[in-house]
N, C-alpha and C. Protein backbone atom coordinates (compact mmCIF):
# COMPACT_ATOMS: atom_id res chain seq x y z
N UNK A 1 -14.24 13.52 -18.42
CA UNK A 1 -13.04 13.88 -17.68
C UNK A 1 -12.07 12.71 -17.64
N UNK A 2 -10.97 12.87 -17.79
CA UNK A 2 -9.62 11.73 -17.97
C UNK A 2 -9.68 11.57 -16.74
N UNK A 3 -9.29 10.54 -16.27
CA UNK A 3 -9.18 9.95 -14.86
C UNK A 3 -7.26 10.19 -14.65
N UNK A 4 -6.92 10.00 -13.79
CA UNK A 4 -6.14 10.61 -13.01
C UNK A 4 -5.79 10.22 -11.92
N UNK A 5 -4.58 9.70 -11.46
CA UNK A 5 -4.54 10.30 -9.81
C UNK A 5 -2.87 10.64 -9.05
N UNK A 6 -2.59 11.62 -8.87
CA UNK A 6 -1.90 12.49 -8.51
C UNK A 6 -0.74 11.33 -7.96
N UNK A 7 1.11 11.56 -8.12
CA UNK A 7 1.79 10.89 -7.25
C UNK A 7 1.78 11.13 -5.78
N UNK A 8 2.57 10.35 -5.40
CA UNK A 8 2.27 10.41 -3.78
C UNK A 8 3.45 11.93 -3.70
N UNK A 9 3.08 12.54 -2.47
CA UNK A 9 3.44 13.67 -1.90
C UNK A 9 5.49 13.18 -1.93
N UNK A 10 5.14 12.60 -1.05
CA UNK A 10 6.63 11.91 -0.59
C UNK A 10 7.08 10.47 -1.66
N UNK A 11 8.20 9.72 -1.24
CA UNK A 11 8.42 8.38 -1.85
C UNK A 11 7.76 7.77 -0.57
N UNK A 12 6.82 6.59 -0.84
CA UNK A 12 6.53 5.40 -0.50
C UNK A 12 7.44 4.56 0.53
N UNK A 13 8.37 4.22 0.09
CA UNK A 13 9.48 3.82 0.66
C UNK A 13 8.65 2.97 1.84
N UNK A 14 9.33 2.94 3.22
CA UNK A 14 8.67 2.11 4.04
C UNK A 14 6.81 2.02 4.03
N UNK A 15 6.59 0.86 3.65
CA UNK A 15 5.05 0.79 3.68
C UNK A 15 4.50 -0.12 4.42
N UNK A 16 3.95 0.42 6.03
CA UNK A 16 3.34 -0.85 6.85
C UNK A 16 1.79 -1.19 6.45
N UNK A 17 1.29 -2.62 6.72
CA UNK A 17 -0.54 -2.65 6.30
C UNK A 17 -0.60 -3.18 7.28
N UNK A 18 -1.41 -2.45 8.34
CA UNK A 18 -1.98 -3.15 9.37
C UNK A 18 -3.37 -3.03 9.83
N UNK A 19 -3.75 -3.64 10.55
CA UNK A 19 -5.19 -4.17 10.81
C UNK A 19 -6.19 -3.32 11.74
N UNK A 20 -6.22 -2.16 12.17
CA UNK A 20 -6.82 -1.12 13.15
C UNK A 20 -6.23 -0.13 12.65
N UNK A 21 -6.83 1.23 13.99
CA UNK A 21 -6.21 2.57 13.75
C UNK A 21 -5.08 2.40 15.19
N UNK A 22 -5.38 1.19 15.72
CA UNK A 22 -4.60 1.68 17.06
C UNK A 22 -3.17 1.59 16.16
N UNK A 23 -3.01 0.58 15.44
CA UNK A 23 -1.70 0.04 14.22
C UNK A 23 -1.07 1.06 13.69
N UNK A 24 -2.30 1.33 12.95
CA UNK A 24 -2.23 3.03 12.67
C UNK A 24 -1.31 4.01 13.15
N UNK A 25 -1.87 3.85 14.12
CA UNK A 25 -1.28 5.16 14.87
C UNK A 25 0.22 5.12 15.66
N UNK A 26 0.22 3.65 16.17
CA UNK A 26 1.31 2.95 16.23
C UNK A 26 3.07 3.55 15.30
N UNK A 27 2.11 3.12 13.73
CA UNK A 27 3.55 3.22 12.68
C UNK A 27 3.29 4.60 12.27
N UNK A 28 2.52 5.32 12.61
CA UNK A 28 2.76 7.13 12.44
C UNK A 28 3.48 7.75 13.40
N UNK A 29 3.58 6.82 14.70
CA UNK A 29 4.23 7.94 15.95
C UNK A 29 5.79 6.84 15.38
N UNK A 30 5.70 5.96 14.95
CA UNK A 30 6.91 5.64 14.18
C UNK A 30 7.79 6.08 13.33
N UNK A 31 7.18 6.99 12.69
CA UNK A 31 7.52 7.87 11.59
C UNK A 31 7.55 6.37 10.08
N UNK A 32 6.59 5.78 9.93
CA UNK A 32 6.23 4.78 8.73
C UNK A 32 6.40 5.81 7.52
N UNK A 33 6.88 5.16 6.34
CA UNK A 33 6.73 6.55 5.82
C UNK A 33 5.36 6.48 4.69
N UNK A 34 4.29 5.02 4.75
CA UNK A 34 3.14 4.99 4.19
C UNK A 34 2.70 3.58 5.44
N UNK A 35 1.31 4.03 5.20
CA UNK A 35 0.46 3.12 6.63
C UNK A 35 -0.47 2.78 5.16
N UNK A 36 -0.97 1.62 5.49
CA UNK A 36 -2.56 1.48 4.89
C UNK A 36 -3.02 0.59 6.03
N UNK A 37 -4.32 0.93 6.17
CA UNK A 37 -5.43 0.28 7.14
C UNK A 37 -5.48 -0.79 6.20
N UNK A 38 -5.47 -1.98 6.61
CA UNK A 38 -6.60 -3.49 6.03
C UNK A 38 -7.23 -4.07 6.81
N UNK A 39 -8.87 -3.89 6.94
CA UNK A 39 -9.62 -4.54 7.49
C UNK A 39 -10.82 -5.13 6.38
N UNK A 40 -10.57 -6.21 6.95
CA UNK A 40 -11.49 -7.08 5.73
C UNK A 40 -13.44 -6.64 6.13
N UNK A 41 -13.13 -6.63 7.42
CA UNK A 41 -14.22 -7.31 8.47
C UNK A 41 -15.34 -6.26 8.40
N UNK A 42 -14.61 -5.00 8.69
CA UNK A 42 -15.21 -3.66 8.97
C UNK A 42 -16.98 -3.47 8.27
N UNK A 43 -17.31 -2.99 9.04
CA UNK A 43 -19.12 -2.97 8.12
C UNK A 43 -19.58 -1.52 8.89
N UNK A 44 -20.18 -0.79 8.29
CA UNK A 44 -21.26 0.06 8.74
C UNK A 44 -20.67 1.43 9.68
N UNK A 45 -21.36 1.78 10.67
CA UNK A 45 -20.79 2.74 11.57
C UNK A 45 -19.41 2.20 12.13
N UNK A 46 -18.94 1.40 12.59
CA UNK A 46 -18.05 0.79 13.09
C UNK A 46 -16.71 1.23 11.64
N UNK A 47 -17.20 0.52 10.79
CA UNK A 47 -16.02 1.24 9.43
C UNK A 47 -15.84 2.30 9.43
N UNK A 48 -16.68 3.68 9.44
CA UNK A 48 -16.87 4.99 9.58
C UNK A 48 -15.92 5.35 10.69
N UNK A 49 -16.28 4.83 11.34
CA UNK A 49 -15.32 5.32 12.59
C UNK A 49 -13.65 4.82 13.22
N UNK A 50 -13.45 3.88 12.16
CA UNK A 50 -12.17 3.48 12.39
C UNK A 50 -11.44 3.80 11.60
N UNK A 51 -11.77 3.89 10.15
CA UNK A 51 -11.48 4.96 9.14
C UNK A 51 -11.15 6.64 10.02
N UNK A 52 -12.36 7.12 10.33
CA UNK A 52 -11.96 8.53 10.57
C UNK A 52 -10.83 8.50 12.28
N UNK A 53 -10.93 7.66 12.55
CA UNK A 53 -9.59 7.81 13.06
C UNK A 53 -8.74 7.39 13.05
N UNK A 54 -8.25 6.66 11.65
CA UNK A 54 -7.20 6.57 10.86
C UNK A 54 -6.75 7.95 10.22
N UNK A 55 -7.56 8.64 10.00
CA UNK A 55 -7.46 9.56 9.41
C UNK A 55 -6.67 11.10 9.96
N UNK A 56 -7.76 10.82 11.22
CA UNK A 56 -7.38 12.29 12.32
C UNK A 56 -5.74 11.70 12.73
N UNK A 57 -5.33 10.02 12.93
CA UNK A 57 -4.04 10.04 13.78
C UNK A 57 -3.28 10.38 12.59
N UNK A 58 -3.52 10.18 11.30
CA UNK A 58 -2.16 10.38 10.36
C UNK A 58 -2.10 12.15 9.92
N UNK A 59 -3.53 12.73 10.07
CA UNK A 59 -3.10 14.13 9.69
C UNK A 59 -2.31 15.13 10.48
N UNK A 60 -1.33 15.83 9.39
CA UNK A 60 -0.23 16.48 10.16
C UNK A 60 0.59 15.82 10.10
N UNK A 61 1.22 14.88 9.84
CA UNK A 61 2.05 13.97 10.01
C UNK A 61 2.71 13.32 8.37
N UNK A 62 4.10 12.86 8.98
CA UNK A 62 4.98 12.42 7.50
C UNK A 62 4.25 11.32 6.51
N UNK A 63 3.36 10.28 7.85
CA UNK A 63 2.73 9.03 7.25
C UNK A 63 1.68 9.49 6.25
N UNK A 64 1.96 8.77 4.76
CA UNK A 64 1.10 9.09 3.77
C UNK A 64 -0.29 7.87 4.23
N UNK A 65 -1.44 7.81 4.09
CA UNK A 65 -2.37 7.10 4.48
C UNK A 65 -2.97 6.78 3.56
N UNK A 66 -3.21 5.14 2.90
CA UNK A 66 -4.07 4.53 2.52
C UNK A 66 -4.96 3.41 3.22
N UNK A 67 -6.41 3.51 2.14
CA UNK A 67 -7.40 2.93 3.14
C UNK A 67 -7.60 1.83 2.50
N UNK A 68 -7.69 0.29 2.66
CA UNK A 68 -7.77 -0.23 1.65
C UNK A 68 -9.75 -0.98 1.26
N UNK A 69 -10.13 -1.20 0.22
CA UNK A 69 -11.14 -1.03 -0.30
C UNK A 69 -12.32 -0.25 0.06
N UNK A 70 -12.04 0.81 1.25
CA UNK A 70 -13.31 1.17 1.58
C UNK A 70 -13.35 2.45 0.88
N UNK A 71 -13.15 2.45 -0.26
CA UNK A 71 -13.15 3.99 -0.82
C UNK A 71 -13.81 5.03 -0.80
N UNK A 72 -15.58 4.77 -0.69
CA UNK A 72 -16.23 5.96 -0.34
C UNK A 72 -16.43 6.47 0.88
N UNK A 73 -15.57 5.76 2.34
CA UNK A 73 -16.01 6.61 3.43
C UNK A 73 -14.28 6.81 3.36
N UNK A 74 -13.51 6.47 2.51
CA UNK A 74 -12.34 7.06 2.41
C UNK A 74 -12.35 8.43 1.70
N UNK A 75 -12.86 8.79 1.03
CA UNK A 75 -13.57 9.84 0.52
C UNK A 75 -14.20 10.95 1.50
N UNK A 76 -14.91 10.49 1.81
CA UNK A 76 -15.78 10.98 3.14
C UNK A 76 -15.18 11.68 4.23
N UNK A 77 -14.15 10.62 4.66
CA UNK A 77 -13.73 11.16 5.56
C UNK A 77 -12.09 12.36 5.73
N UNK A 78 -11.98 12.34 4.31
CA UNK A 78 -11.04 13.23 3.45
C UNK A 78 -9.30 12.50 3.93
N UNK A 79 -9.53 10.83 3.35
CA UNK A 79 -8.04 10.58 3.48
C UNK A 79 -7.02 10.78 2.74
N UNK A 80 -6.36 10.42 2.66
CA UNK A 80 -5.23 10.20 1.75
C UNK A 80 -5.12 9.71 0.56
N UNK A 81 -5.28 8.37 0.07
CA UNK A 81 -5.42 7.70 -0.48
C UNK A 81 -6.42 6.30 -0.02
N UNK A 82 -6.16 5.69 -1.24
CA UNK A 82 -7.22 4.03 -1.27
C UNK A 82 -6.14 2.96 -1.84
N UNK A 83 -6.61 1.97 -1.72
CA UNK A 83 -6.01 1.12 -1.85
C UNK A 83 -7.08 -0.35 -2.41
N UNK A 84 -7.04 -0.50 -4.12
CA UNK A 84 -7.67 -1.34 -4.43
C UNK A 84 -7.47 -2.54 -4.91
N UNK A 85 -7.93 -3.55 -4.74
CA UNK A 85 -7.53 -4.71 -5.45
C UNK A 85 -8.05 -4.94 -6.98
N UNK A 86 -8.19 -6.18 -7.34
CA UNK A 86 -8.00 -6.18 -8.74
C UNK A 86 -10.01 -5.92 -9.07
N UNK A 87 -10.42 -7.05 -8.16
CA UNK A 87 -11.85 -7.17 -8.17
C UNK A 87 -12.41 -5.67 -7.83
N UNK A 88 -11.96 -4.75 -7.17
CA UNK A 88 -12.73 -3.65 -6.40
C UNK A 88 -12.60 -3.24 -7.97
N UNK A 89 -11.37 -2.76 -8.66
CA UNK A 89 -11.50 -1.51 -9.99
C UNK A 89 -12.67 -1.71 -10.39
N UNK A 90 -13.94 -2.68 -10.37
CA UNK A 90 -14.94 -3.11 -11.31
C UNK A 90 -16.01 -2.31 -10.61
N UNK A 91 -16.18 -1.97 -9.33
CA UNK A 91 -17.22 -1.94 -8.38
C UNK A 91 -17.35 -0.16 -7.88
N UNK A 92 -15.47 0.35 -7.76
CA UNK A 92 -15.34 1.75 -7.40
C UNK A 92 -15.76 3.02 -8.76
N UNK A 93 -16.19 3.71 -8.04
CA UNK A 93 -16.21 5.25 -8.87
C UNK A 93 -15.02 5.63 -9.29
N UNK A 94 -14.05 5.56 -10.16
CA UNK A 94 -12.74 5.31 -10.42
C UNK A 94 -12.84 7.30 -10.62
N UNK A 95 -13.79 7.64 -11.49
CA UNK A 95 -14.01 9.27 -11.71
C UNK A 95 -14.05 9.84 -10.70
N UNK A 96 -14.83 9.32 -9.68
CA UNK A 96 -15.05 10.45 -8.43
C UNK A 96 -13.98 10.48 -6.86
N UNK A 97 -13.12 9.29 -7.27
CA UNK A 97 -11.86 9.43 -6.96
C UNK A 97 -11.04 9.91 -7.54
N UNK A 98 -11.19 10.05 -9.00
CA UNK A 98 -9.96 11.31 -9.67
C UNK A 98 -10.18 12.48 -9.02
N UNK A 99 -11.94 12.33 -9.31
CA UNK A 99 -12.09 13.85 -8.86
C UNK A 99 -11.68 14.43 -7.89
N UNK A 100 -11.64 13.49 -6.35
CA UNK A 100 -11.41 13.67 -5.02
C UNK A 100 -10.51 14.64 -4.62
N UNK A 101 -8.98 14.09 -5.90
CA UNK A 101 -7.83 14.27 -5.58
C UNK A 101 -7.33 12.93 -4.69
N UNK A 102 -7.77 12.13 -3.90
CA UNK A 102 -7.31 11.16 -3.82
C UNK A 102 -6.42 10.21 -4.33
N UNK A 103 -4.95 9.77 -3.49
CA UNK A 103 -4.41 8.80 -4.34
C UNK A 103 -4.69 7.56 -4.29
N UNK A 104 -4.17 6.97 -5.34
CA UNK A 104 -4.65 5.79 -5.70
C UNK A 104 -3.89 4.58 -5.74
N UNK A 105 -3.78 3.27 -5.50
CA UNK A 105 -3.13 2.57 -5.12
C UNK A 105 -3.66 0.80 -5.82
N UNK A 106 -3.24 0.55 -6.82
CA UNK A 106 -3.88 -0.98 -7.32
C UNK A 106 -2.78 -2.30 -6.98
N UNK A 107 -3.76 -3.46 -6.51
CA UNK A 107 -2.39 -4.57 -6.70
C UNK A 107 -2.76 -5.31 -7.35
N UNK A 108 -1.70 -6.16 -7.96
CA UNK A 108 -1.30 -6.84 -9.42
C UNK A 108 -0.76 -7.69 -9.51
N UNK A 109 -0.86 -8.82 -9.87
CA UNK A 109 -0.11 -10.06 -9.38
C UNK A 109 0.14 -10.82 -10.94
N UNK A 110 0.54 -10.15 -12.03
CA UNK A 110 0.43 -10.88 -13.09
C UNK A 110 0.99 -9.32 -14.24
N UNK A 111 1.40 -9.57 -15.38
CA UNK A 111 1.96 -8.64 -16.66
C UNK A 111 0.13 -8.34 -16.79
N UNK A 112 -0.88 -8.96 -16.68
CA UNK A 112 -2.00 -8.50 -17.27
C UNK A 112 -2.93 -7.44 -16.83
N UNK A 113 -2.66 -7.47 -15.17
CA UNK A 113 -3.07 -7.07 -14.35
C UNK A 113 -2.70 -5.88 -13.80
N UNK A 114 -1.39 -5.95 -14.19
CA UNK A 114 -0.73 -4.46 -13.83
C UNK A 114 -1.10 -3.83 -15.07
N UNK A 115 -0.87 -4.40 -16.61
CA UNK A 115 -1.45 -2.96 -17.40
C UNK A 115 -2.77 -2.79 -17.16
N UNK A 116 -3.78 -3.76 -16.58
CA UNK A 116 -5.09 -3.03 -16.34
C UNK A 116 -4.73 -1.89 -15.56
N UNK A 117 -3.79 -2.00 -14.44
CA UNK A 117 -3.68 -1.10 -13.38
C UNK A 117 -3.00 -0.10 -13.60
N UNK A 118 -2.09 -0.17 -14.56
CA UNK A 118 -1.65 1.41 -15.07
C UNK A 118 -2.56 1.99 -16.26
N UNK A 119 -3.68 1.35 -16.79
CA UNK A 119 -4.78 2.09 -17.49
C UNK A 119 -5.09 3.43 -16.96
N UNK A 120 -5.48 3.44 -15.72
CA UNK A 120 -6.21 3.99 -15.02
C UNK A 120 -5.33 5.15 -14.33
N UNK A 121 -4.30 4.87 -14.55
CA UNK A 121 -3.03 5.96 -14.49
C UNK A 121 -3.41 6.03 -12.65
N UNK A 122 -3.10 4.84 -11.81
CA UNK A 122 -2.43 5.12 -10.65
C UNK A 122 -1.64 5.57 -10.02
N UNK A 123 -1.41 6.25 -8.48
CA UNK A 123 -0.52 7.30 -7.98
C UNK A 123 0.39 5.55 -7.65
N UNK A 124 0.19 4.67 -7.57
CA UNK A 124 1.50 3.28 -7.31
C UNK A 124 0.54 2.17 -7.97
N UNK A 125 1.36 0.74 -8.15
CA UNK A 125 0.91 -0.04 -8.37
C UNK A 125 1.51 -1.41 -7.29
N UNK A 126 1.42 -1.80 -6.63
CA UNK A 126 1.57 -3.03 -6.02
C UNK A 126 1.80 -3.98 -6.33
N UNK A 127 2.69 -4.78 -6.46
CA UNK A 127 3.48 -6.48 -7.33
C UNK A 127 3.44 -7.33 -6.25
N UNK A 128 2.78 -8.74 -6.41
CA UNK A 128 3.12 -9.49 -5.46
C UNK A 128 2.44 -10.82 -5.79
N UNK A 129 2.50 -11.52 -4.92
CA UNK A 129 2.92 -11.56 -3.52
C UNK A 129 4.41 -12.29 -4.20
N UNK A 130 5.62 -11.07 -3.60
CA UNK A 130 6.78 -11.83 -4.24
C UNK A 130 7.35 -12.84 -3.74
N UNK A 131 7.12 -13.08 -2.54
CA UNK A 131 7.45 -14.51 -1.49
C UNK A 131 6.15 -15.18 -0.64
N UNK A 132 6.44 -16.71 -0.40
CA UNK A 132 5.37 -16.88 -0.02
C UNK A 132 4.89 -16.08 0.97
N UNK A 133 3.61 -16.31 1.59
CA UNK A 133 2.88 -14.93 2.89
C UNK A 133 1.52 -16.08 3.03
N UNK A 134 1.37 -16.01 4.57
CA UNK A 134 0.26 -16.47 5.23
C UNK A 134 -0.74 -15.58 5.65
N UNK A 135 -0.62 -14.27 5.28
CA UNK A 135 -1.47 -12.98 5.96
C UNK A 135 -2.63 -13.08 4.58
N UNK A 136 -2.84 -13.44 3.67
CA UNK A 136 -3.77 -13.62 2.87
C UNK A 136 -3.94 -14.50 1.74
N UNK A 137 -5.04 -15.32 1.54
CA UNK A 137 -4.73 -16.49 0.44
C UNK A 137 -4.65 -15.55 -1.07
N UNK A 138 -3.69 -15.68 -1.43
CA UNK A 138 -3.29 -15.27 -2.83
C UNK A 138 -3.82 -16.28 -4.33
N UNK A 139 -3.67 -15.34 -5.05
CA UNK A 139 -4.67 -15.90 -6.61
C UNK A 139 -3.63 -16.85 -7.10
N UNK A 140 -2.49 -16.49 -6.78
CA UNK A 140 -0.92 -16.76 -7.84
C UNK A 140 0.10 -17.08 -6.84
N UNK A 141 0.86 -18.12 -7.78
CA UNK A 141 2.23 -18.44 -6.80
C UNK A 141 3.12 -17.15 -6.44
N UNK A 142 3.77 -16.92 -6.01
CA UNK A 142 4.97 -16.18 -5.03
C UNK A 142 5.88 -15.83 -7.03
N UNK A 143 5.56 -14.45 -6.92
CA UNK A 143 6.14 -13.94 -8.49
C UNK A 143 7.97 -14.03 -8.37
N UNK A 144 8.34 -14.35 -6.96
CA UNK A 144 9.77 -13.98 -7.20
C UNK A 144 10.83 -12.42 -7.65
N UNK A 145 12.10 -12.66 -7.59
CA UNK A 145 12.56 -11.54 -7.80
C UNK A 145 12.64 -11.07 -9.22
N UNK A 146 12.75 -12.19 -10.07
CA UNK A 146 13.17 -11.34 -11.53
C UNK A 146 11.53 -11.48 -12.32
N UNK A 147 10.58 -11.84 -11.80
CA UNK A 147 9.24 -11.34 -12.04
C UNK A 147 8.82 -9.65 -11.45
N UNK A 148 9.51 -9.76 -10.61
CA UNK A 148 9.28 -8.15 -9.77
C UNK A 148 10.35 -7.21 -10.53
N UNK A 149 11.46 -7.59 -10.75
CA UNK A 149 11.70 -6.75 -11.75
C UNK A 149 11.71 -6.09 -13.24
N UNK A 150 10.95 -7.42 -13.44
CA UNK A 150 10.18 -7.23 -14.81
C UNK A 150 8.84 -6.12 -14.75
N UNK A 151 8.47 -6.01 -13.60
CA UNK A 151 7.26 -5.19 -12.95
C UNK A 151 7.50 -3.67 -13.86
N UNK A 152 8.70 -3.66 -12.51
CA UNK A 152 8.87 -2.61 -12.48
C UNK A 152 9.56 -1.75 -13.50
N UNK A 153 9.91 -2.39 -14.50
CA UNK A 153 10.18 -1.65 -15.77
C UNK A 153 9.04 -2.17 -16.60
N UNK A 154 8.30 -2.31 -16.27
CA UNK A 154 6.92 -2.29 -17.30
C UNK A 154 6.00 -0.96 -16.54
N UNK A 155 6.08 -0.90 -15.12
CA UNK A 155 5.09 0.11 -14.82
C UNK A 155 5.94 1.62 -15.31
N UNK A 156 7.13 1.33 -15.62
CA UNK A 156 7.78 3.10 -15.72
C UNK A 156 8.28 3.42 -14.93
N UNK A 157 7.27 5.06 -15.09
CA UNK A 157 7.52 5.89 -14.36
C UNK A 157 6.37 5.65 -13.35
N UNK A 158 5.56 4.73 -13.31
CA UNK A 158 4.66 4.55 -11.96
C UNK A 158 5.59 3.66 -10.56
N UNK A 159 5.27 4.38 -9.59
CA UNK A 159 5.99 3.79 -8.08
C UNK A 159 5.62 2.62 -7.99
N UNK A 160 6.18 1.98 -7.59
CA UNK A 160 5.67 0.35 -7.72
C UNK A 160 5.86 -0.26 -6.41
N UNK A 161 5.23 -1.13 -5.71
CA UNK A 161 5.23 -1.27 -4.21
C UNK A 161 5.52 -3.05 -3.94
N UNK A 162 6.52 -3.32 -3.67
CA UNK A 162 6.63 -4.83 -3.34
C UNK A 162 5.93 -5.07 -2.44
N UNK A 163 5.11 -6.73 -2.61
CA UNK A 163 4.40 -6.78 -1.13
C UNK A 163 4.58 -8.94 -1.23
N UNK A 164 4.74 -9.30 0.24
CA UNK A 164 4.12 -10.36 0.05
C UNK A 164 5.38 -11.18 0.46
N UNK A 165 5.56 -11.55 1.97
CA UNK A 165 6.61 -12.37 2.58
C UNK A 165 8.26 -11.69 2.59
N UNK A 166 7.36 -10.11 2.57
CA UNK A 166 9.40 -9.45 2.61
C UNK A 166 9.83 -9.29 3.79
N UNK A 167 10.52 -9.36 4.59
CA UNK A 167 11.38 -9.31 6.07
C UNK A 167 12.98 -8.69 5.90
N UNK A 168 13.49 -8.38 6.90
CA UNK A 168 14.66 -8.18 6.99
C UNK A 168 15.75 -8.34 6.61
N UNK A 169 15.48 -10.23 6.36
CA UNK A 169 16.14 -11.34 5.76
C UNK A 169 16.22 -10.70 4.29
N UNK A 170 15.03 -10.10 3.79
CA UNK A 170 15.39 -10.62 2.06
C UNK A 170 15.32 -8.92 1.79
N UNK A 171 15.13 -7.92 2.39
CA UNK A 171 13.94 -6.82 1.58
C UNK A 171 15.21 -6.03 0.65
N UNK A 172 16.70 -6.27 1.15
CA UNK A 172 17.86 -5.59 0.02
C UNK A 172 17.87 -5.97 -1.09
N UNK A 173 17.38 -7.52 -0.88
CA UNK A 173 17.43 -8.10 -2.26
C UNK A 173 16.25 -7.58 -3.32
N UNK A 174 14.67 -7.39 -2.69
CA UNK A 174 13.86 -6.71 -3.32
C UNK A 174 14.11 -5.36 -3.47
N UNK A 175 14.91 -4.70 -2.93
CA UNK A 175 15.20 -3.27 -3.27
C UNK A 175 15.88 -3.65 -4.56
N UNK A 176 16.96 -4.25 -4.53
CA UNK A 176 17.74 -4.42 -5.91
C UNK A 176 17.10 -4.41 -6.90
N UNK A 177 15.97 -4.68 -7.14
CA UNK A 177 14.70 -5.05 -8.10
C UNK A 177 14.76 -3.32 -8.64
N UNK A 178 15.03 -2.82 -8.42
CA UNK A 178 14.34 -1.70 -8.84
C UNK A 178 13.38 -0.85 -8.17
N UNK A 179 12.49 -1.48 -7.42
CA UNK A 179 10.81 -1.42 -7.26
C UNK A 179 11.21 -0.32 -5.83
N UNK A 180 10.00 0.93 -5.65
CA UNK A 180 10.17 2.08 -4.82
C UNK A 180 9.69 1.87 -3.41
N UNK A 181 8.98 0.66 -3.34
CA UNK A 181 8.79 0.57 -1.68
C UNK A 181 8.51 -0.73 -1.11
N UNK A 182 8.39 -1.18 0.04
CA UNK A 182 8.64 -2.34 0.69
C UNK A 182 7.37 -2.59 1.25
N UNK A 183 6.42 -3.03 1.02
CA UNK A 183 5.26 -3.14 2.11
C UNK A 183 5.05 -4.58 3.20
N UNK A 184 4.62 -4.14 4.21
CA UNK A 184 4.83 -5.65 4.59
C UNK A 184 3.84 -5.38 5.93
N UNK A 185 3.18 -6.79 6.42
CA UNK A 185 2.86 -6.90 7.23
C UNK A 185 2.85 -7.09 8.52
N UNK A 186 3.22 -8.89 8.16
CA UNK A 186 4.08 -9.73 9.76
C UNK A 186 5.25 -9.06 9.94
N UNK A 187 6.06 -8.58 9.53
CA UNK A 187 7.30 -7.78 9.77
C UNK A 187 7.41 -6.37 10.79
N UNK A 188 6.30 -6.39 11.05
CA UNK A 188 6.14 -5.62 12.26
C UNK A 188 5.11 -5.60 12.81
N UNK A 189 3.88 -6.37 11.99
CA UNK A 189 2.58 -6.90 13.38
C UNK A 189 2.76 -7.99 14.21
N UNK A 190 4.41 -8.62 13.86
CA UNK A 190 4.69 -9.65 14.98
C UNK A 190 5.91 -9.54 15.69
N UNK A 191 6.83 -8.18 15.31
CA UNK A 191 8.04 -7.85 15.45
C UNK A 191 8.10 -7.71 16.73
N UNK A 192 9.10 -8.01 17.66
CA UNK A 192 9.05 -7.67 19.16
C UNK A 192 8.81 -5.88 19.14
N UNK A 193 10.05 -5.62 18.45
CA UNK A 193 9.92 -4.12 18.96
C UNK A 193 9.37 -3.48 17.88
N UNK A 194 8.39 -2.84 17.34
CA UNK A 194 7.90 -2.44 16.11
C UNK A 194 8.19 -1.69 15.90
N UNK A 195 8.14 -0.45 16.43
CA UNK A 195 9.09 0.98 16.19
C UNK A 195 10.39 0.39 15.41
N UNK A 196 11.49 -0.47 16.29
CA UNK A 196 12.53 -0.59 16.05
C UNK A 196 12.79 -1.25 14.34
N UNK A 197 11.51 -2.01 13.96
CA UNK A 197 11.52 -2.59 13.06
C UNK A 197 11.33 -1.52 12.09
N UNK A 198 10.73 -0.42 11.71
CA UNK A 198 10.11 0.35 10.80
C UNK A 198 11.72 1.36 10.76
N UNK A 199 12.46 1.42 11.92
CA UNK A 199 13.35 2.48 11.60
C UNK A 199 14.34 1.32 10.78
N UNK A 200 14.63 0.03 11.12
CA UNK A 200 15.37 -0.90 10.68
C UNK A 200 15.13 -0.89 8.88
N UNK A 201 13.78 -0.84 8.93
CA UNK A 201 13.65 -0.67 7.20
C UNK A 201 14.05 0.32 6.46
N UNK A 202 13.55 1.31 7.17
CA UNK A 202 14.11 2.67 6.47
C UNK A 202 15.22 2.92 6.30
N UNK A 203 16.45 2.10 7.34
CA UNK A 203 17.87 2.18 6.93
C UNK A 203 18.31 1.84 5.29
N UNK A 204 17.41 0.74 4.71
CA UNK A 204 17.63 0.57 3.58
C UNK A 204 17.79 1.38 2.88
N UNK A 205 17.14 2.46 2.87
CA UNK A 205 17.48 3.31 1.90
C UNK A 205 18.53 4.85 1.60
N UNK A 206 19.18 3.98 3.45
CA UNK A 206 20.02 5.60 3.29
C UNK A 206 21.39 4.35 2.94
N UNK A 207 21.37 3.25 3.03
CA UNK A 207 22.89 2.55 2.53
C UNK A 207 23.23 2.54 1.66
């Protein structure tokens, strides 16, 4: 069976990653217009269960949901999507997530890395880290803007997701890039008003 995985329902466009379901649930009553859970930490029943109520707060709702590396209780618990890094493609059932219907989500920090990641014909691919970022030690320096737009006319017609020190300050300029969505972290897990911040992003795309 060809592997596969379906585009996203909606555009990507605003993409928060935050650290719980309370976060979660947070940038869904926000109207986010993609959430991914990242918890590094998560193990066992405790994962199971913060997952599935990641799951229950986003269903019904505009927020598209990715989970990031926990793919088989993402599976399980019938989410949205996953969200893998470069090391996981080696380790996941890449087939039985086609099969799922599940979308799929790779990040890429290099021309080599993204065609691994459009091999596999992903629903997005992730470019980064395009500015520096303290939310995770990165493999590679800060790719910049005309590396990110080199991205994104190499991935196509695949959605391509900026990530990695974007804020308020810069994210028009990464729109200019080409590239279909903004993901970010500290930009609203430290924002005074967070709601206010997620509608602030989304303005980008009606100007």
């Amino acid at each position: 069976m060809a592997i596969y995985f379906p585009p996203p329902v909606s555009p990507l466009r605003f993409y928060a990653v935050v650290p719980d379901a309370d976060w979660v649930a947070r940038m869904v009553d926000a109207g986010a217009d993609t959430v991914q859970l990242r918890h590094k930490q998560l193990c066992g029943d405790a994962r199971y269960r913060e997952i599935e109520r990641c799951v229950a707060y986003a269903a019904g709702s505009g927020s598209q949901l990715f989970i990031n590396d926990y793919w088989q209780e993402a599976m399980e618990c019938g989410a949205y999507g996953v969200h893998l890094g470069q090391e996981d493609l080696d380790g996941a059932d890449l087939a039985a997530l086609s099969a799922s219907g599940l979308r799929l989500g790779v990040s890429t920090h290099s021309v080599a890395e993204l065609d691994r990641a459009l091999a596999v014909r992903p629903s997005y691919a992730a470019c980064g880290a395009v500015f520096a970022t303290t939310t995770k030690t990165m493999p590679t320096a800060p790719q910049g803007l005309d590396k990110l737009a080199a991205y994104v006319r190499q991935a196509g017609d695949t959605p391509t997701v900026a990530i990695g020190g974007i804020d308020l300050n810069n994210a028009a300029a990464v729109l200019a890039t080409g590239v279909s969505s903004l993901a970010v972290v500290r930009a609203v897990t430290e924002a005074a008003d967070p709601a206010a911040a997620v509608k602030a992003f989304q303005a980008l795309w009606r100007d």
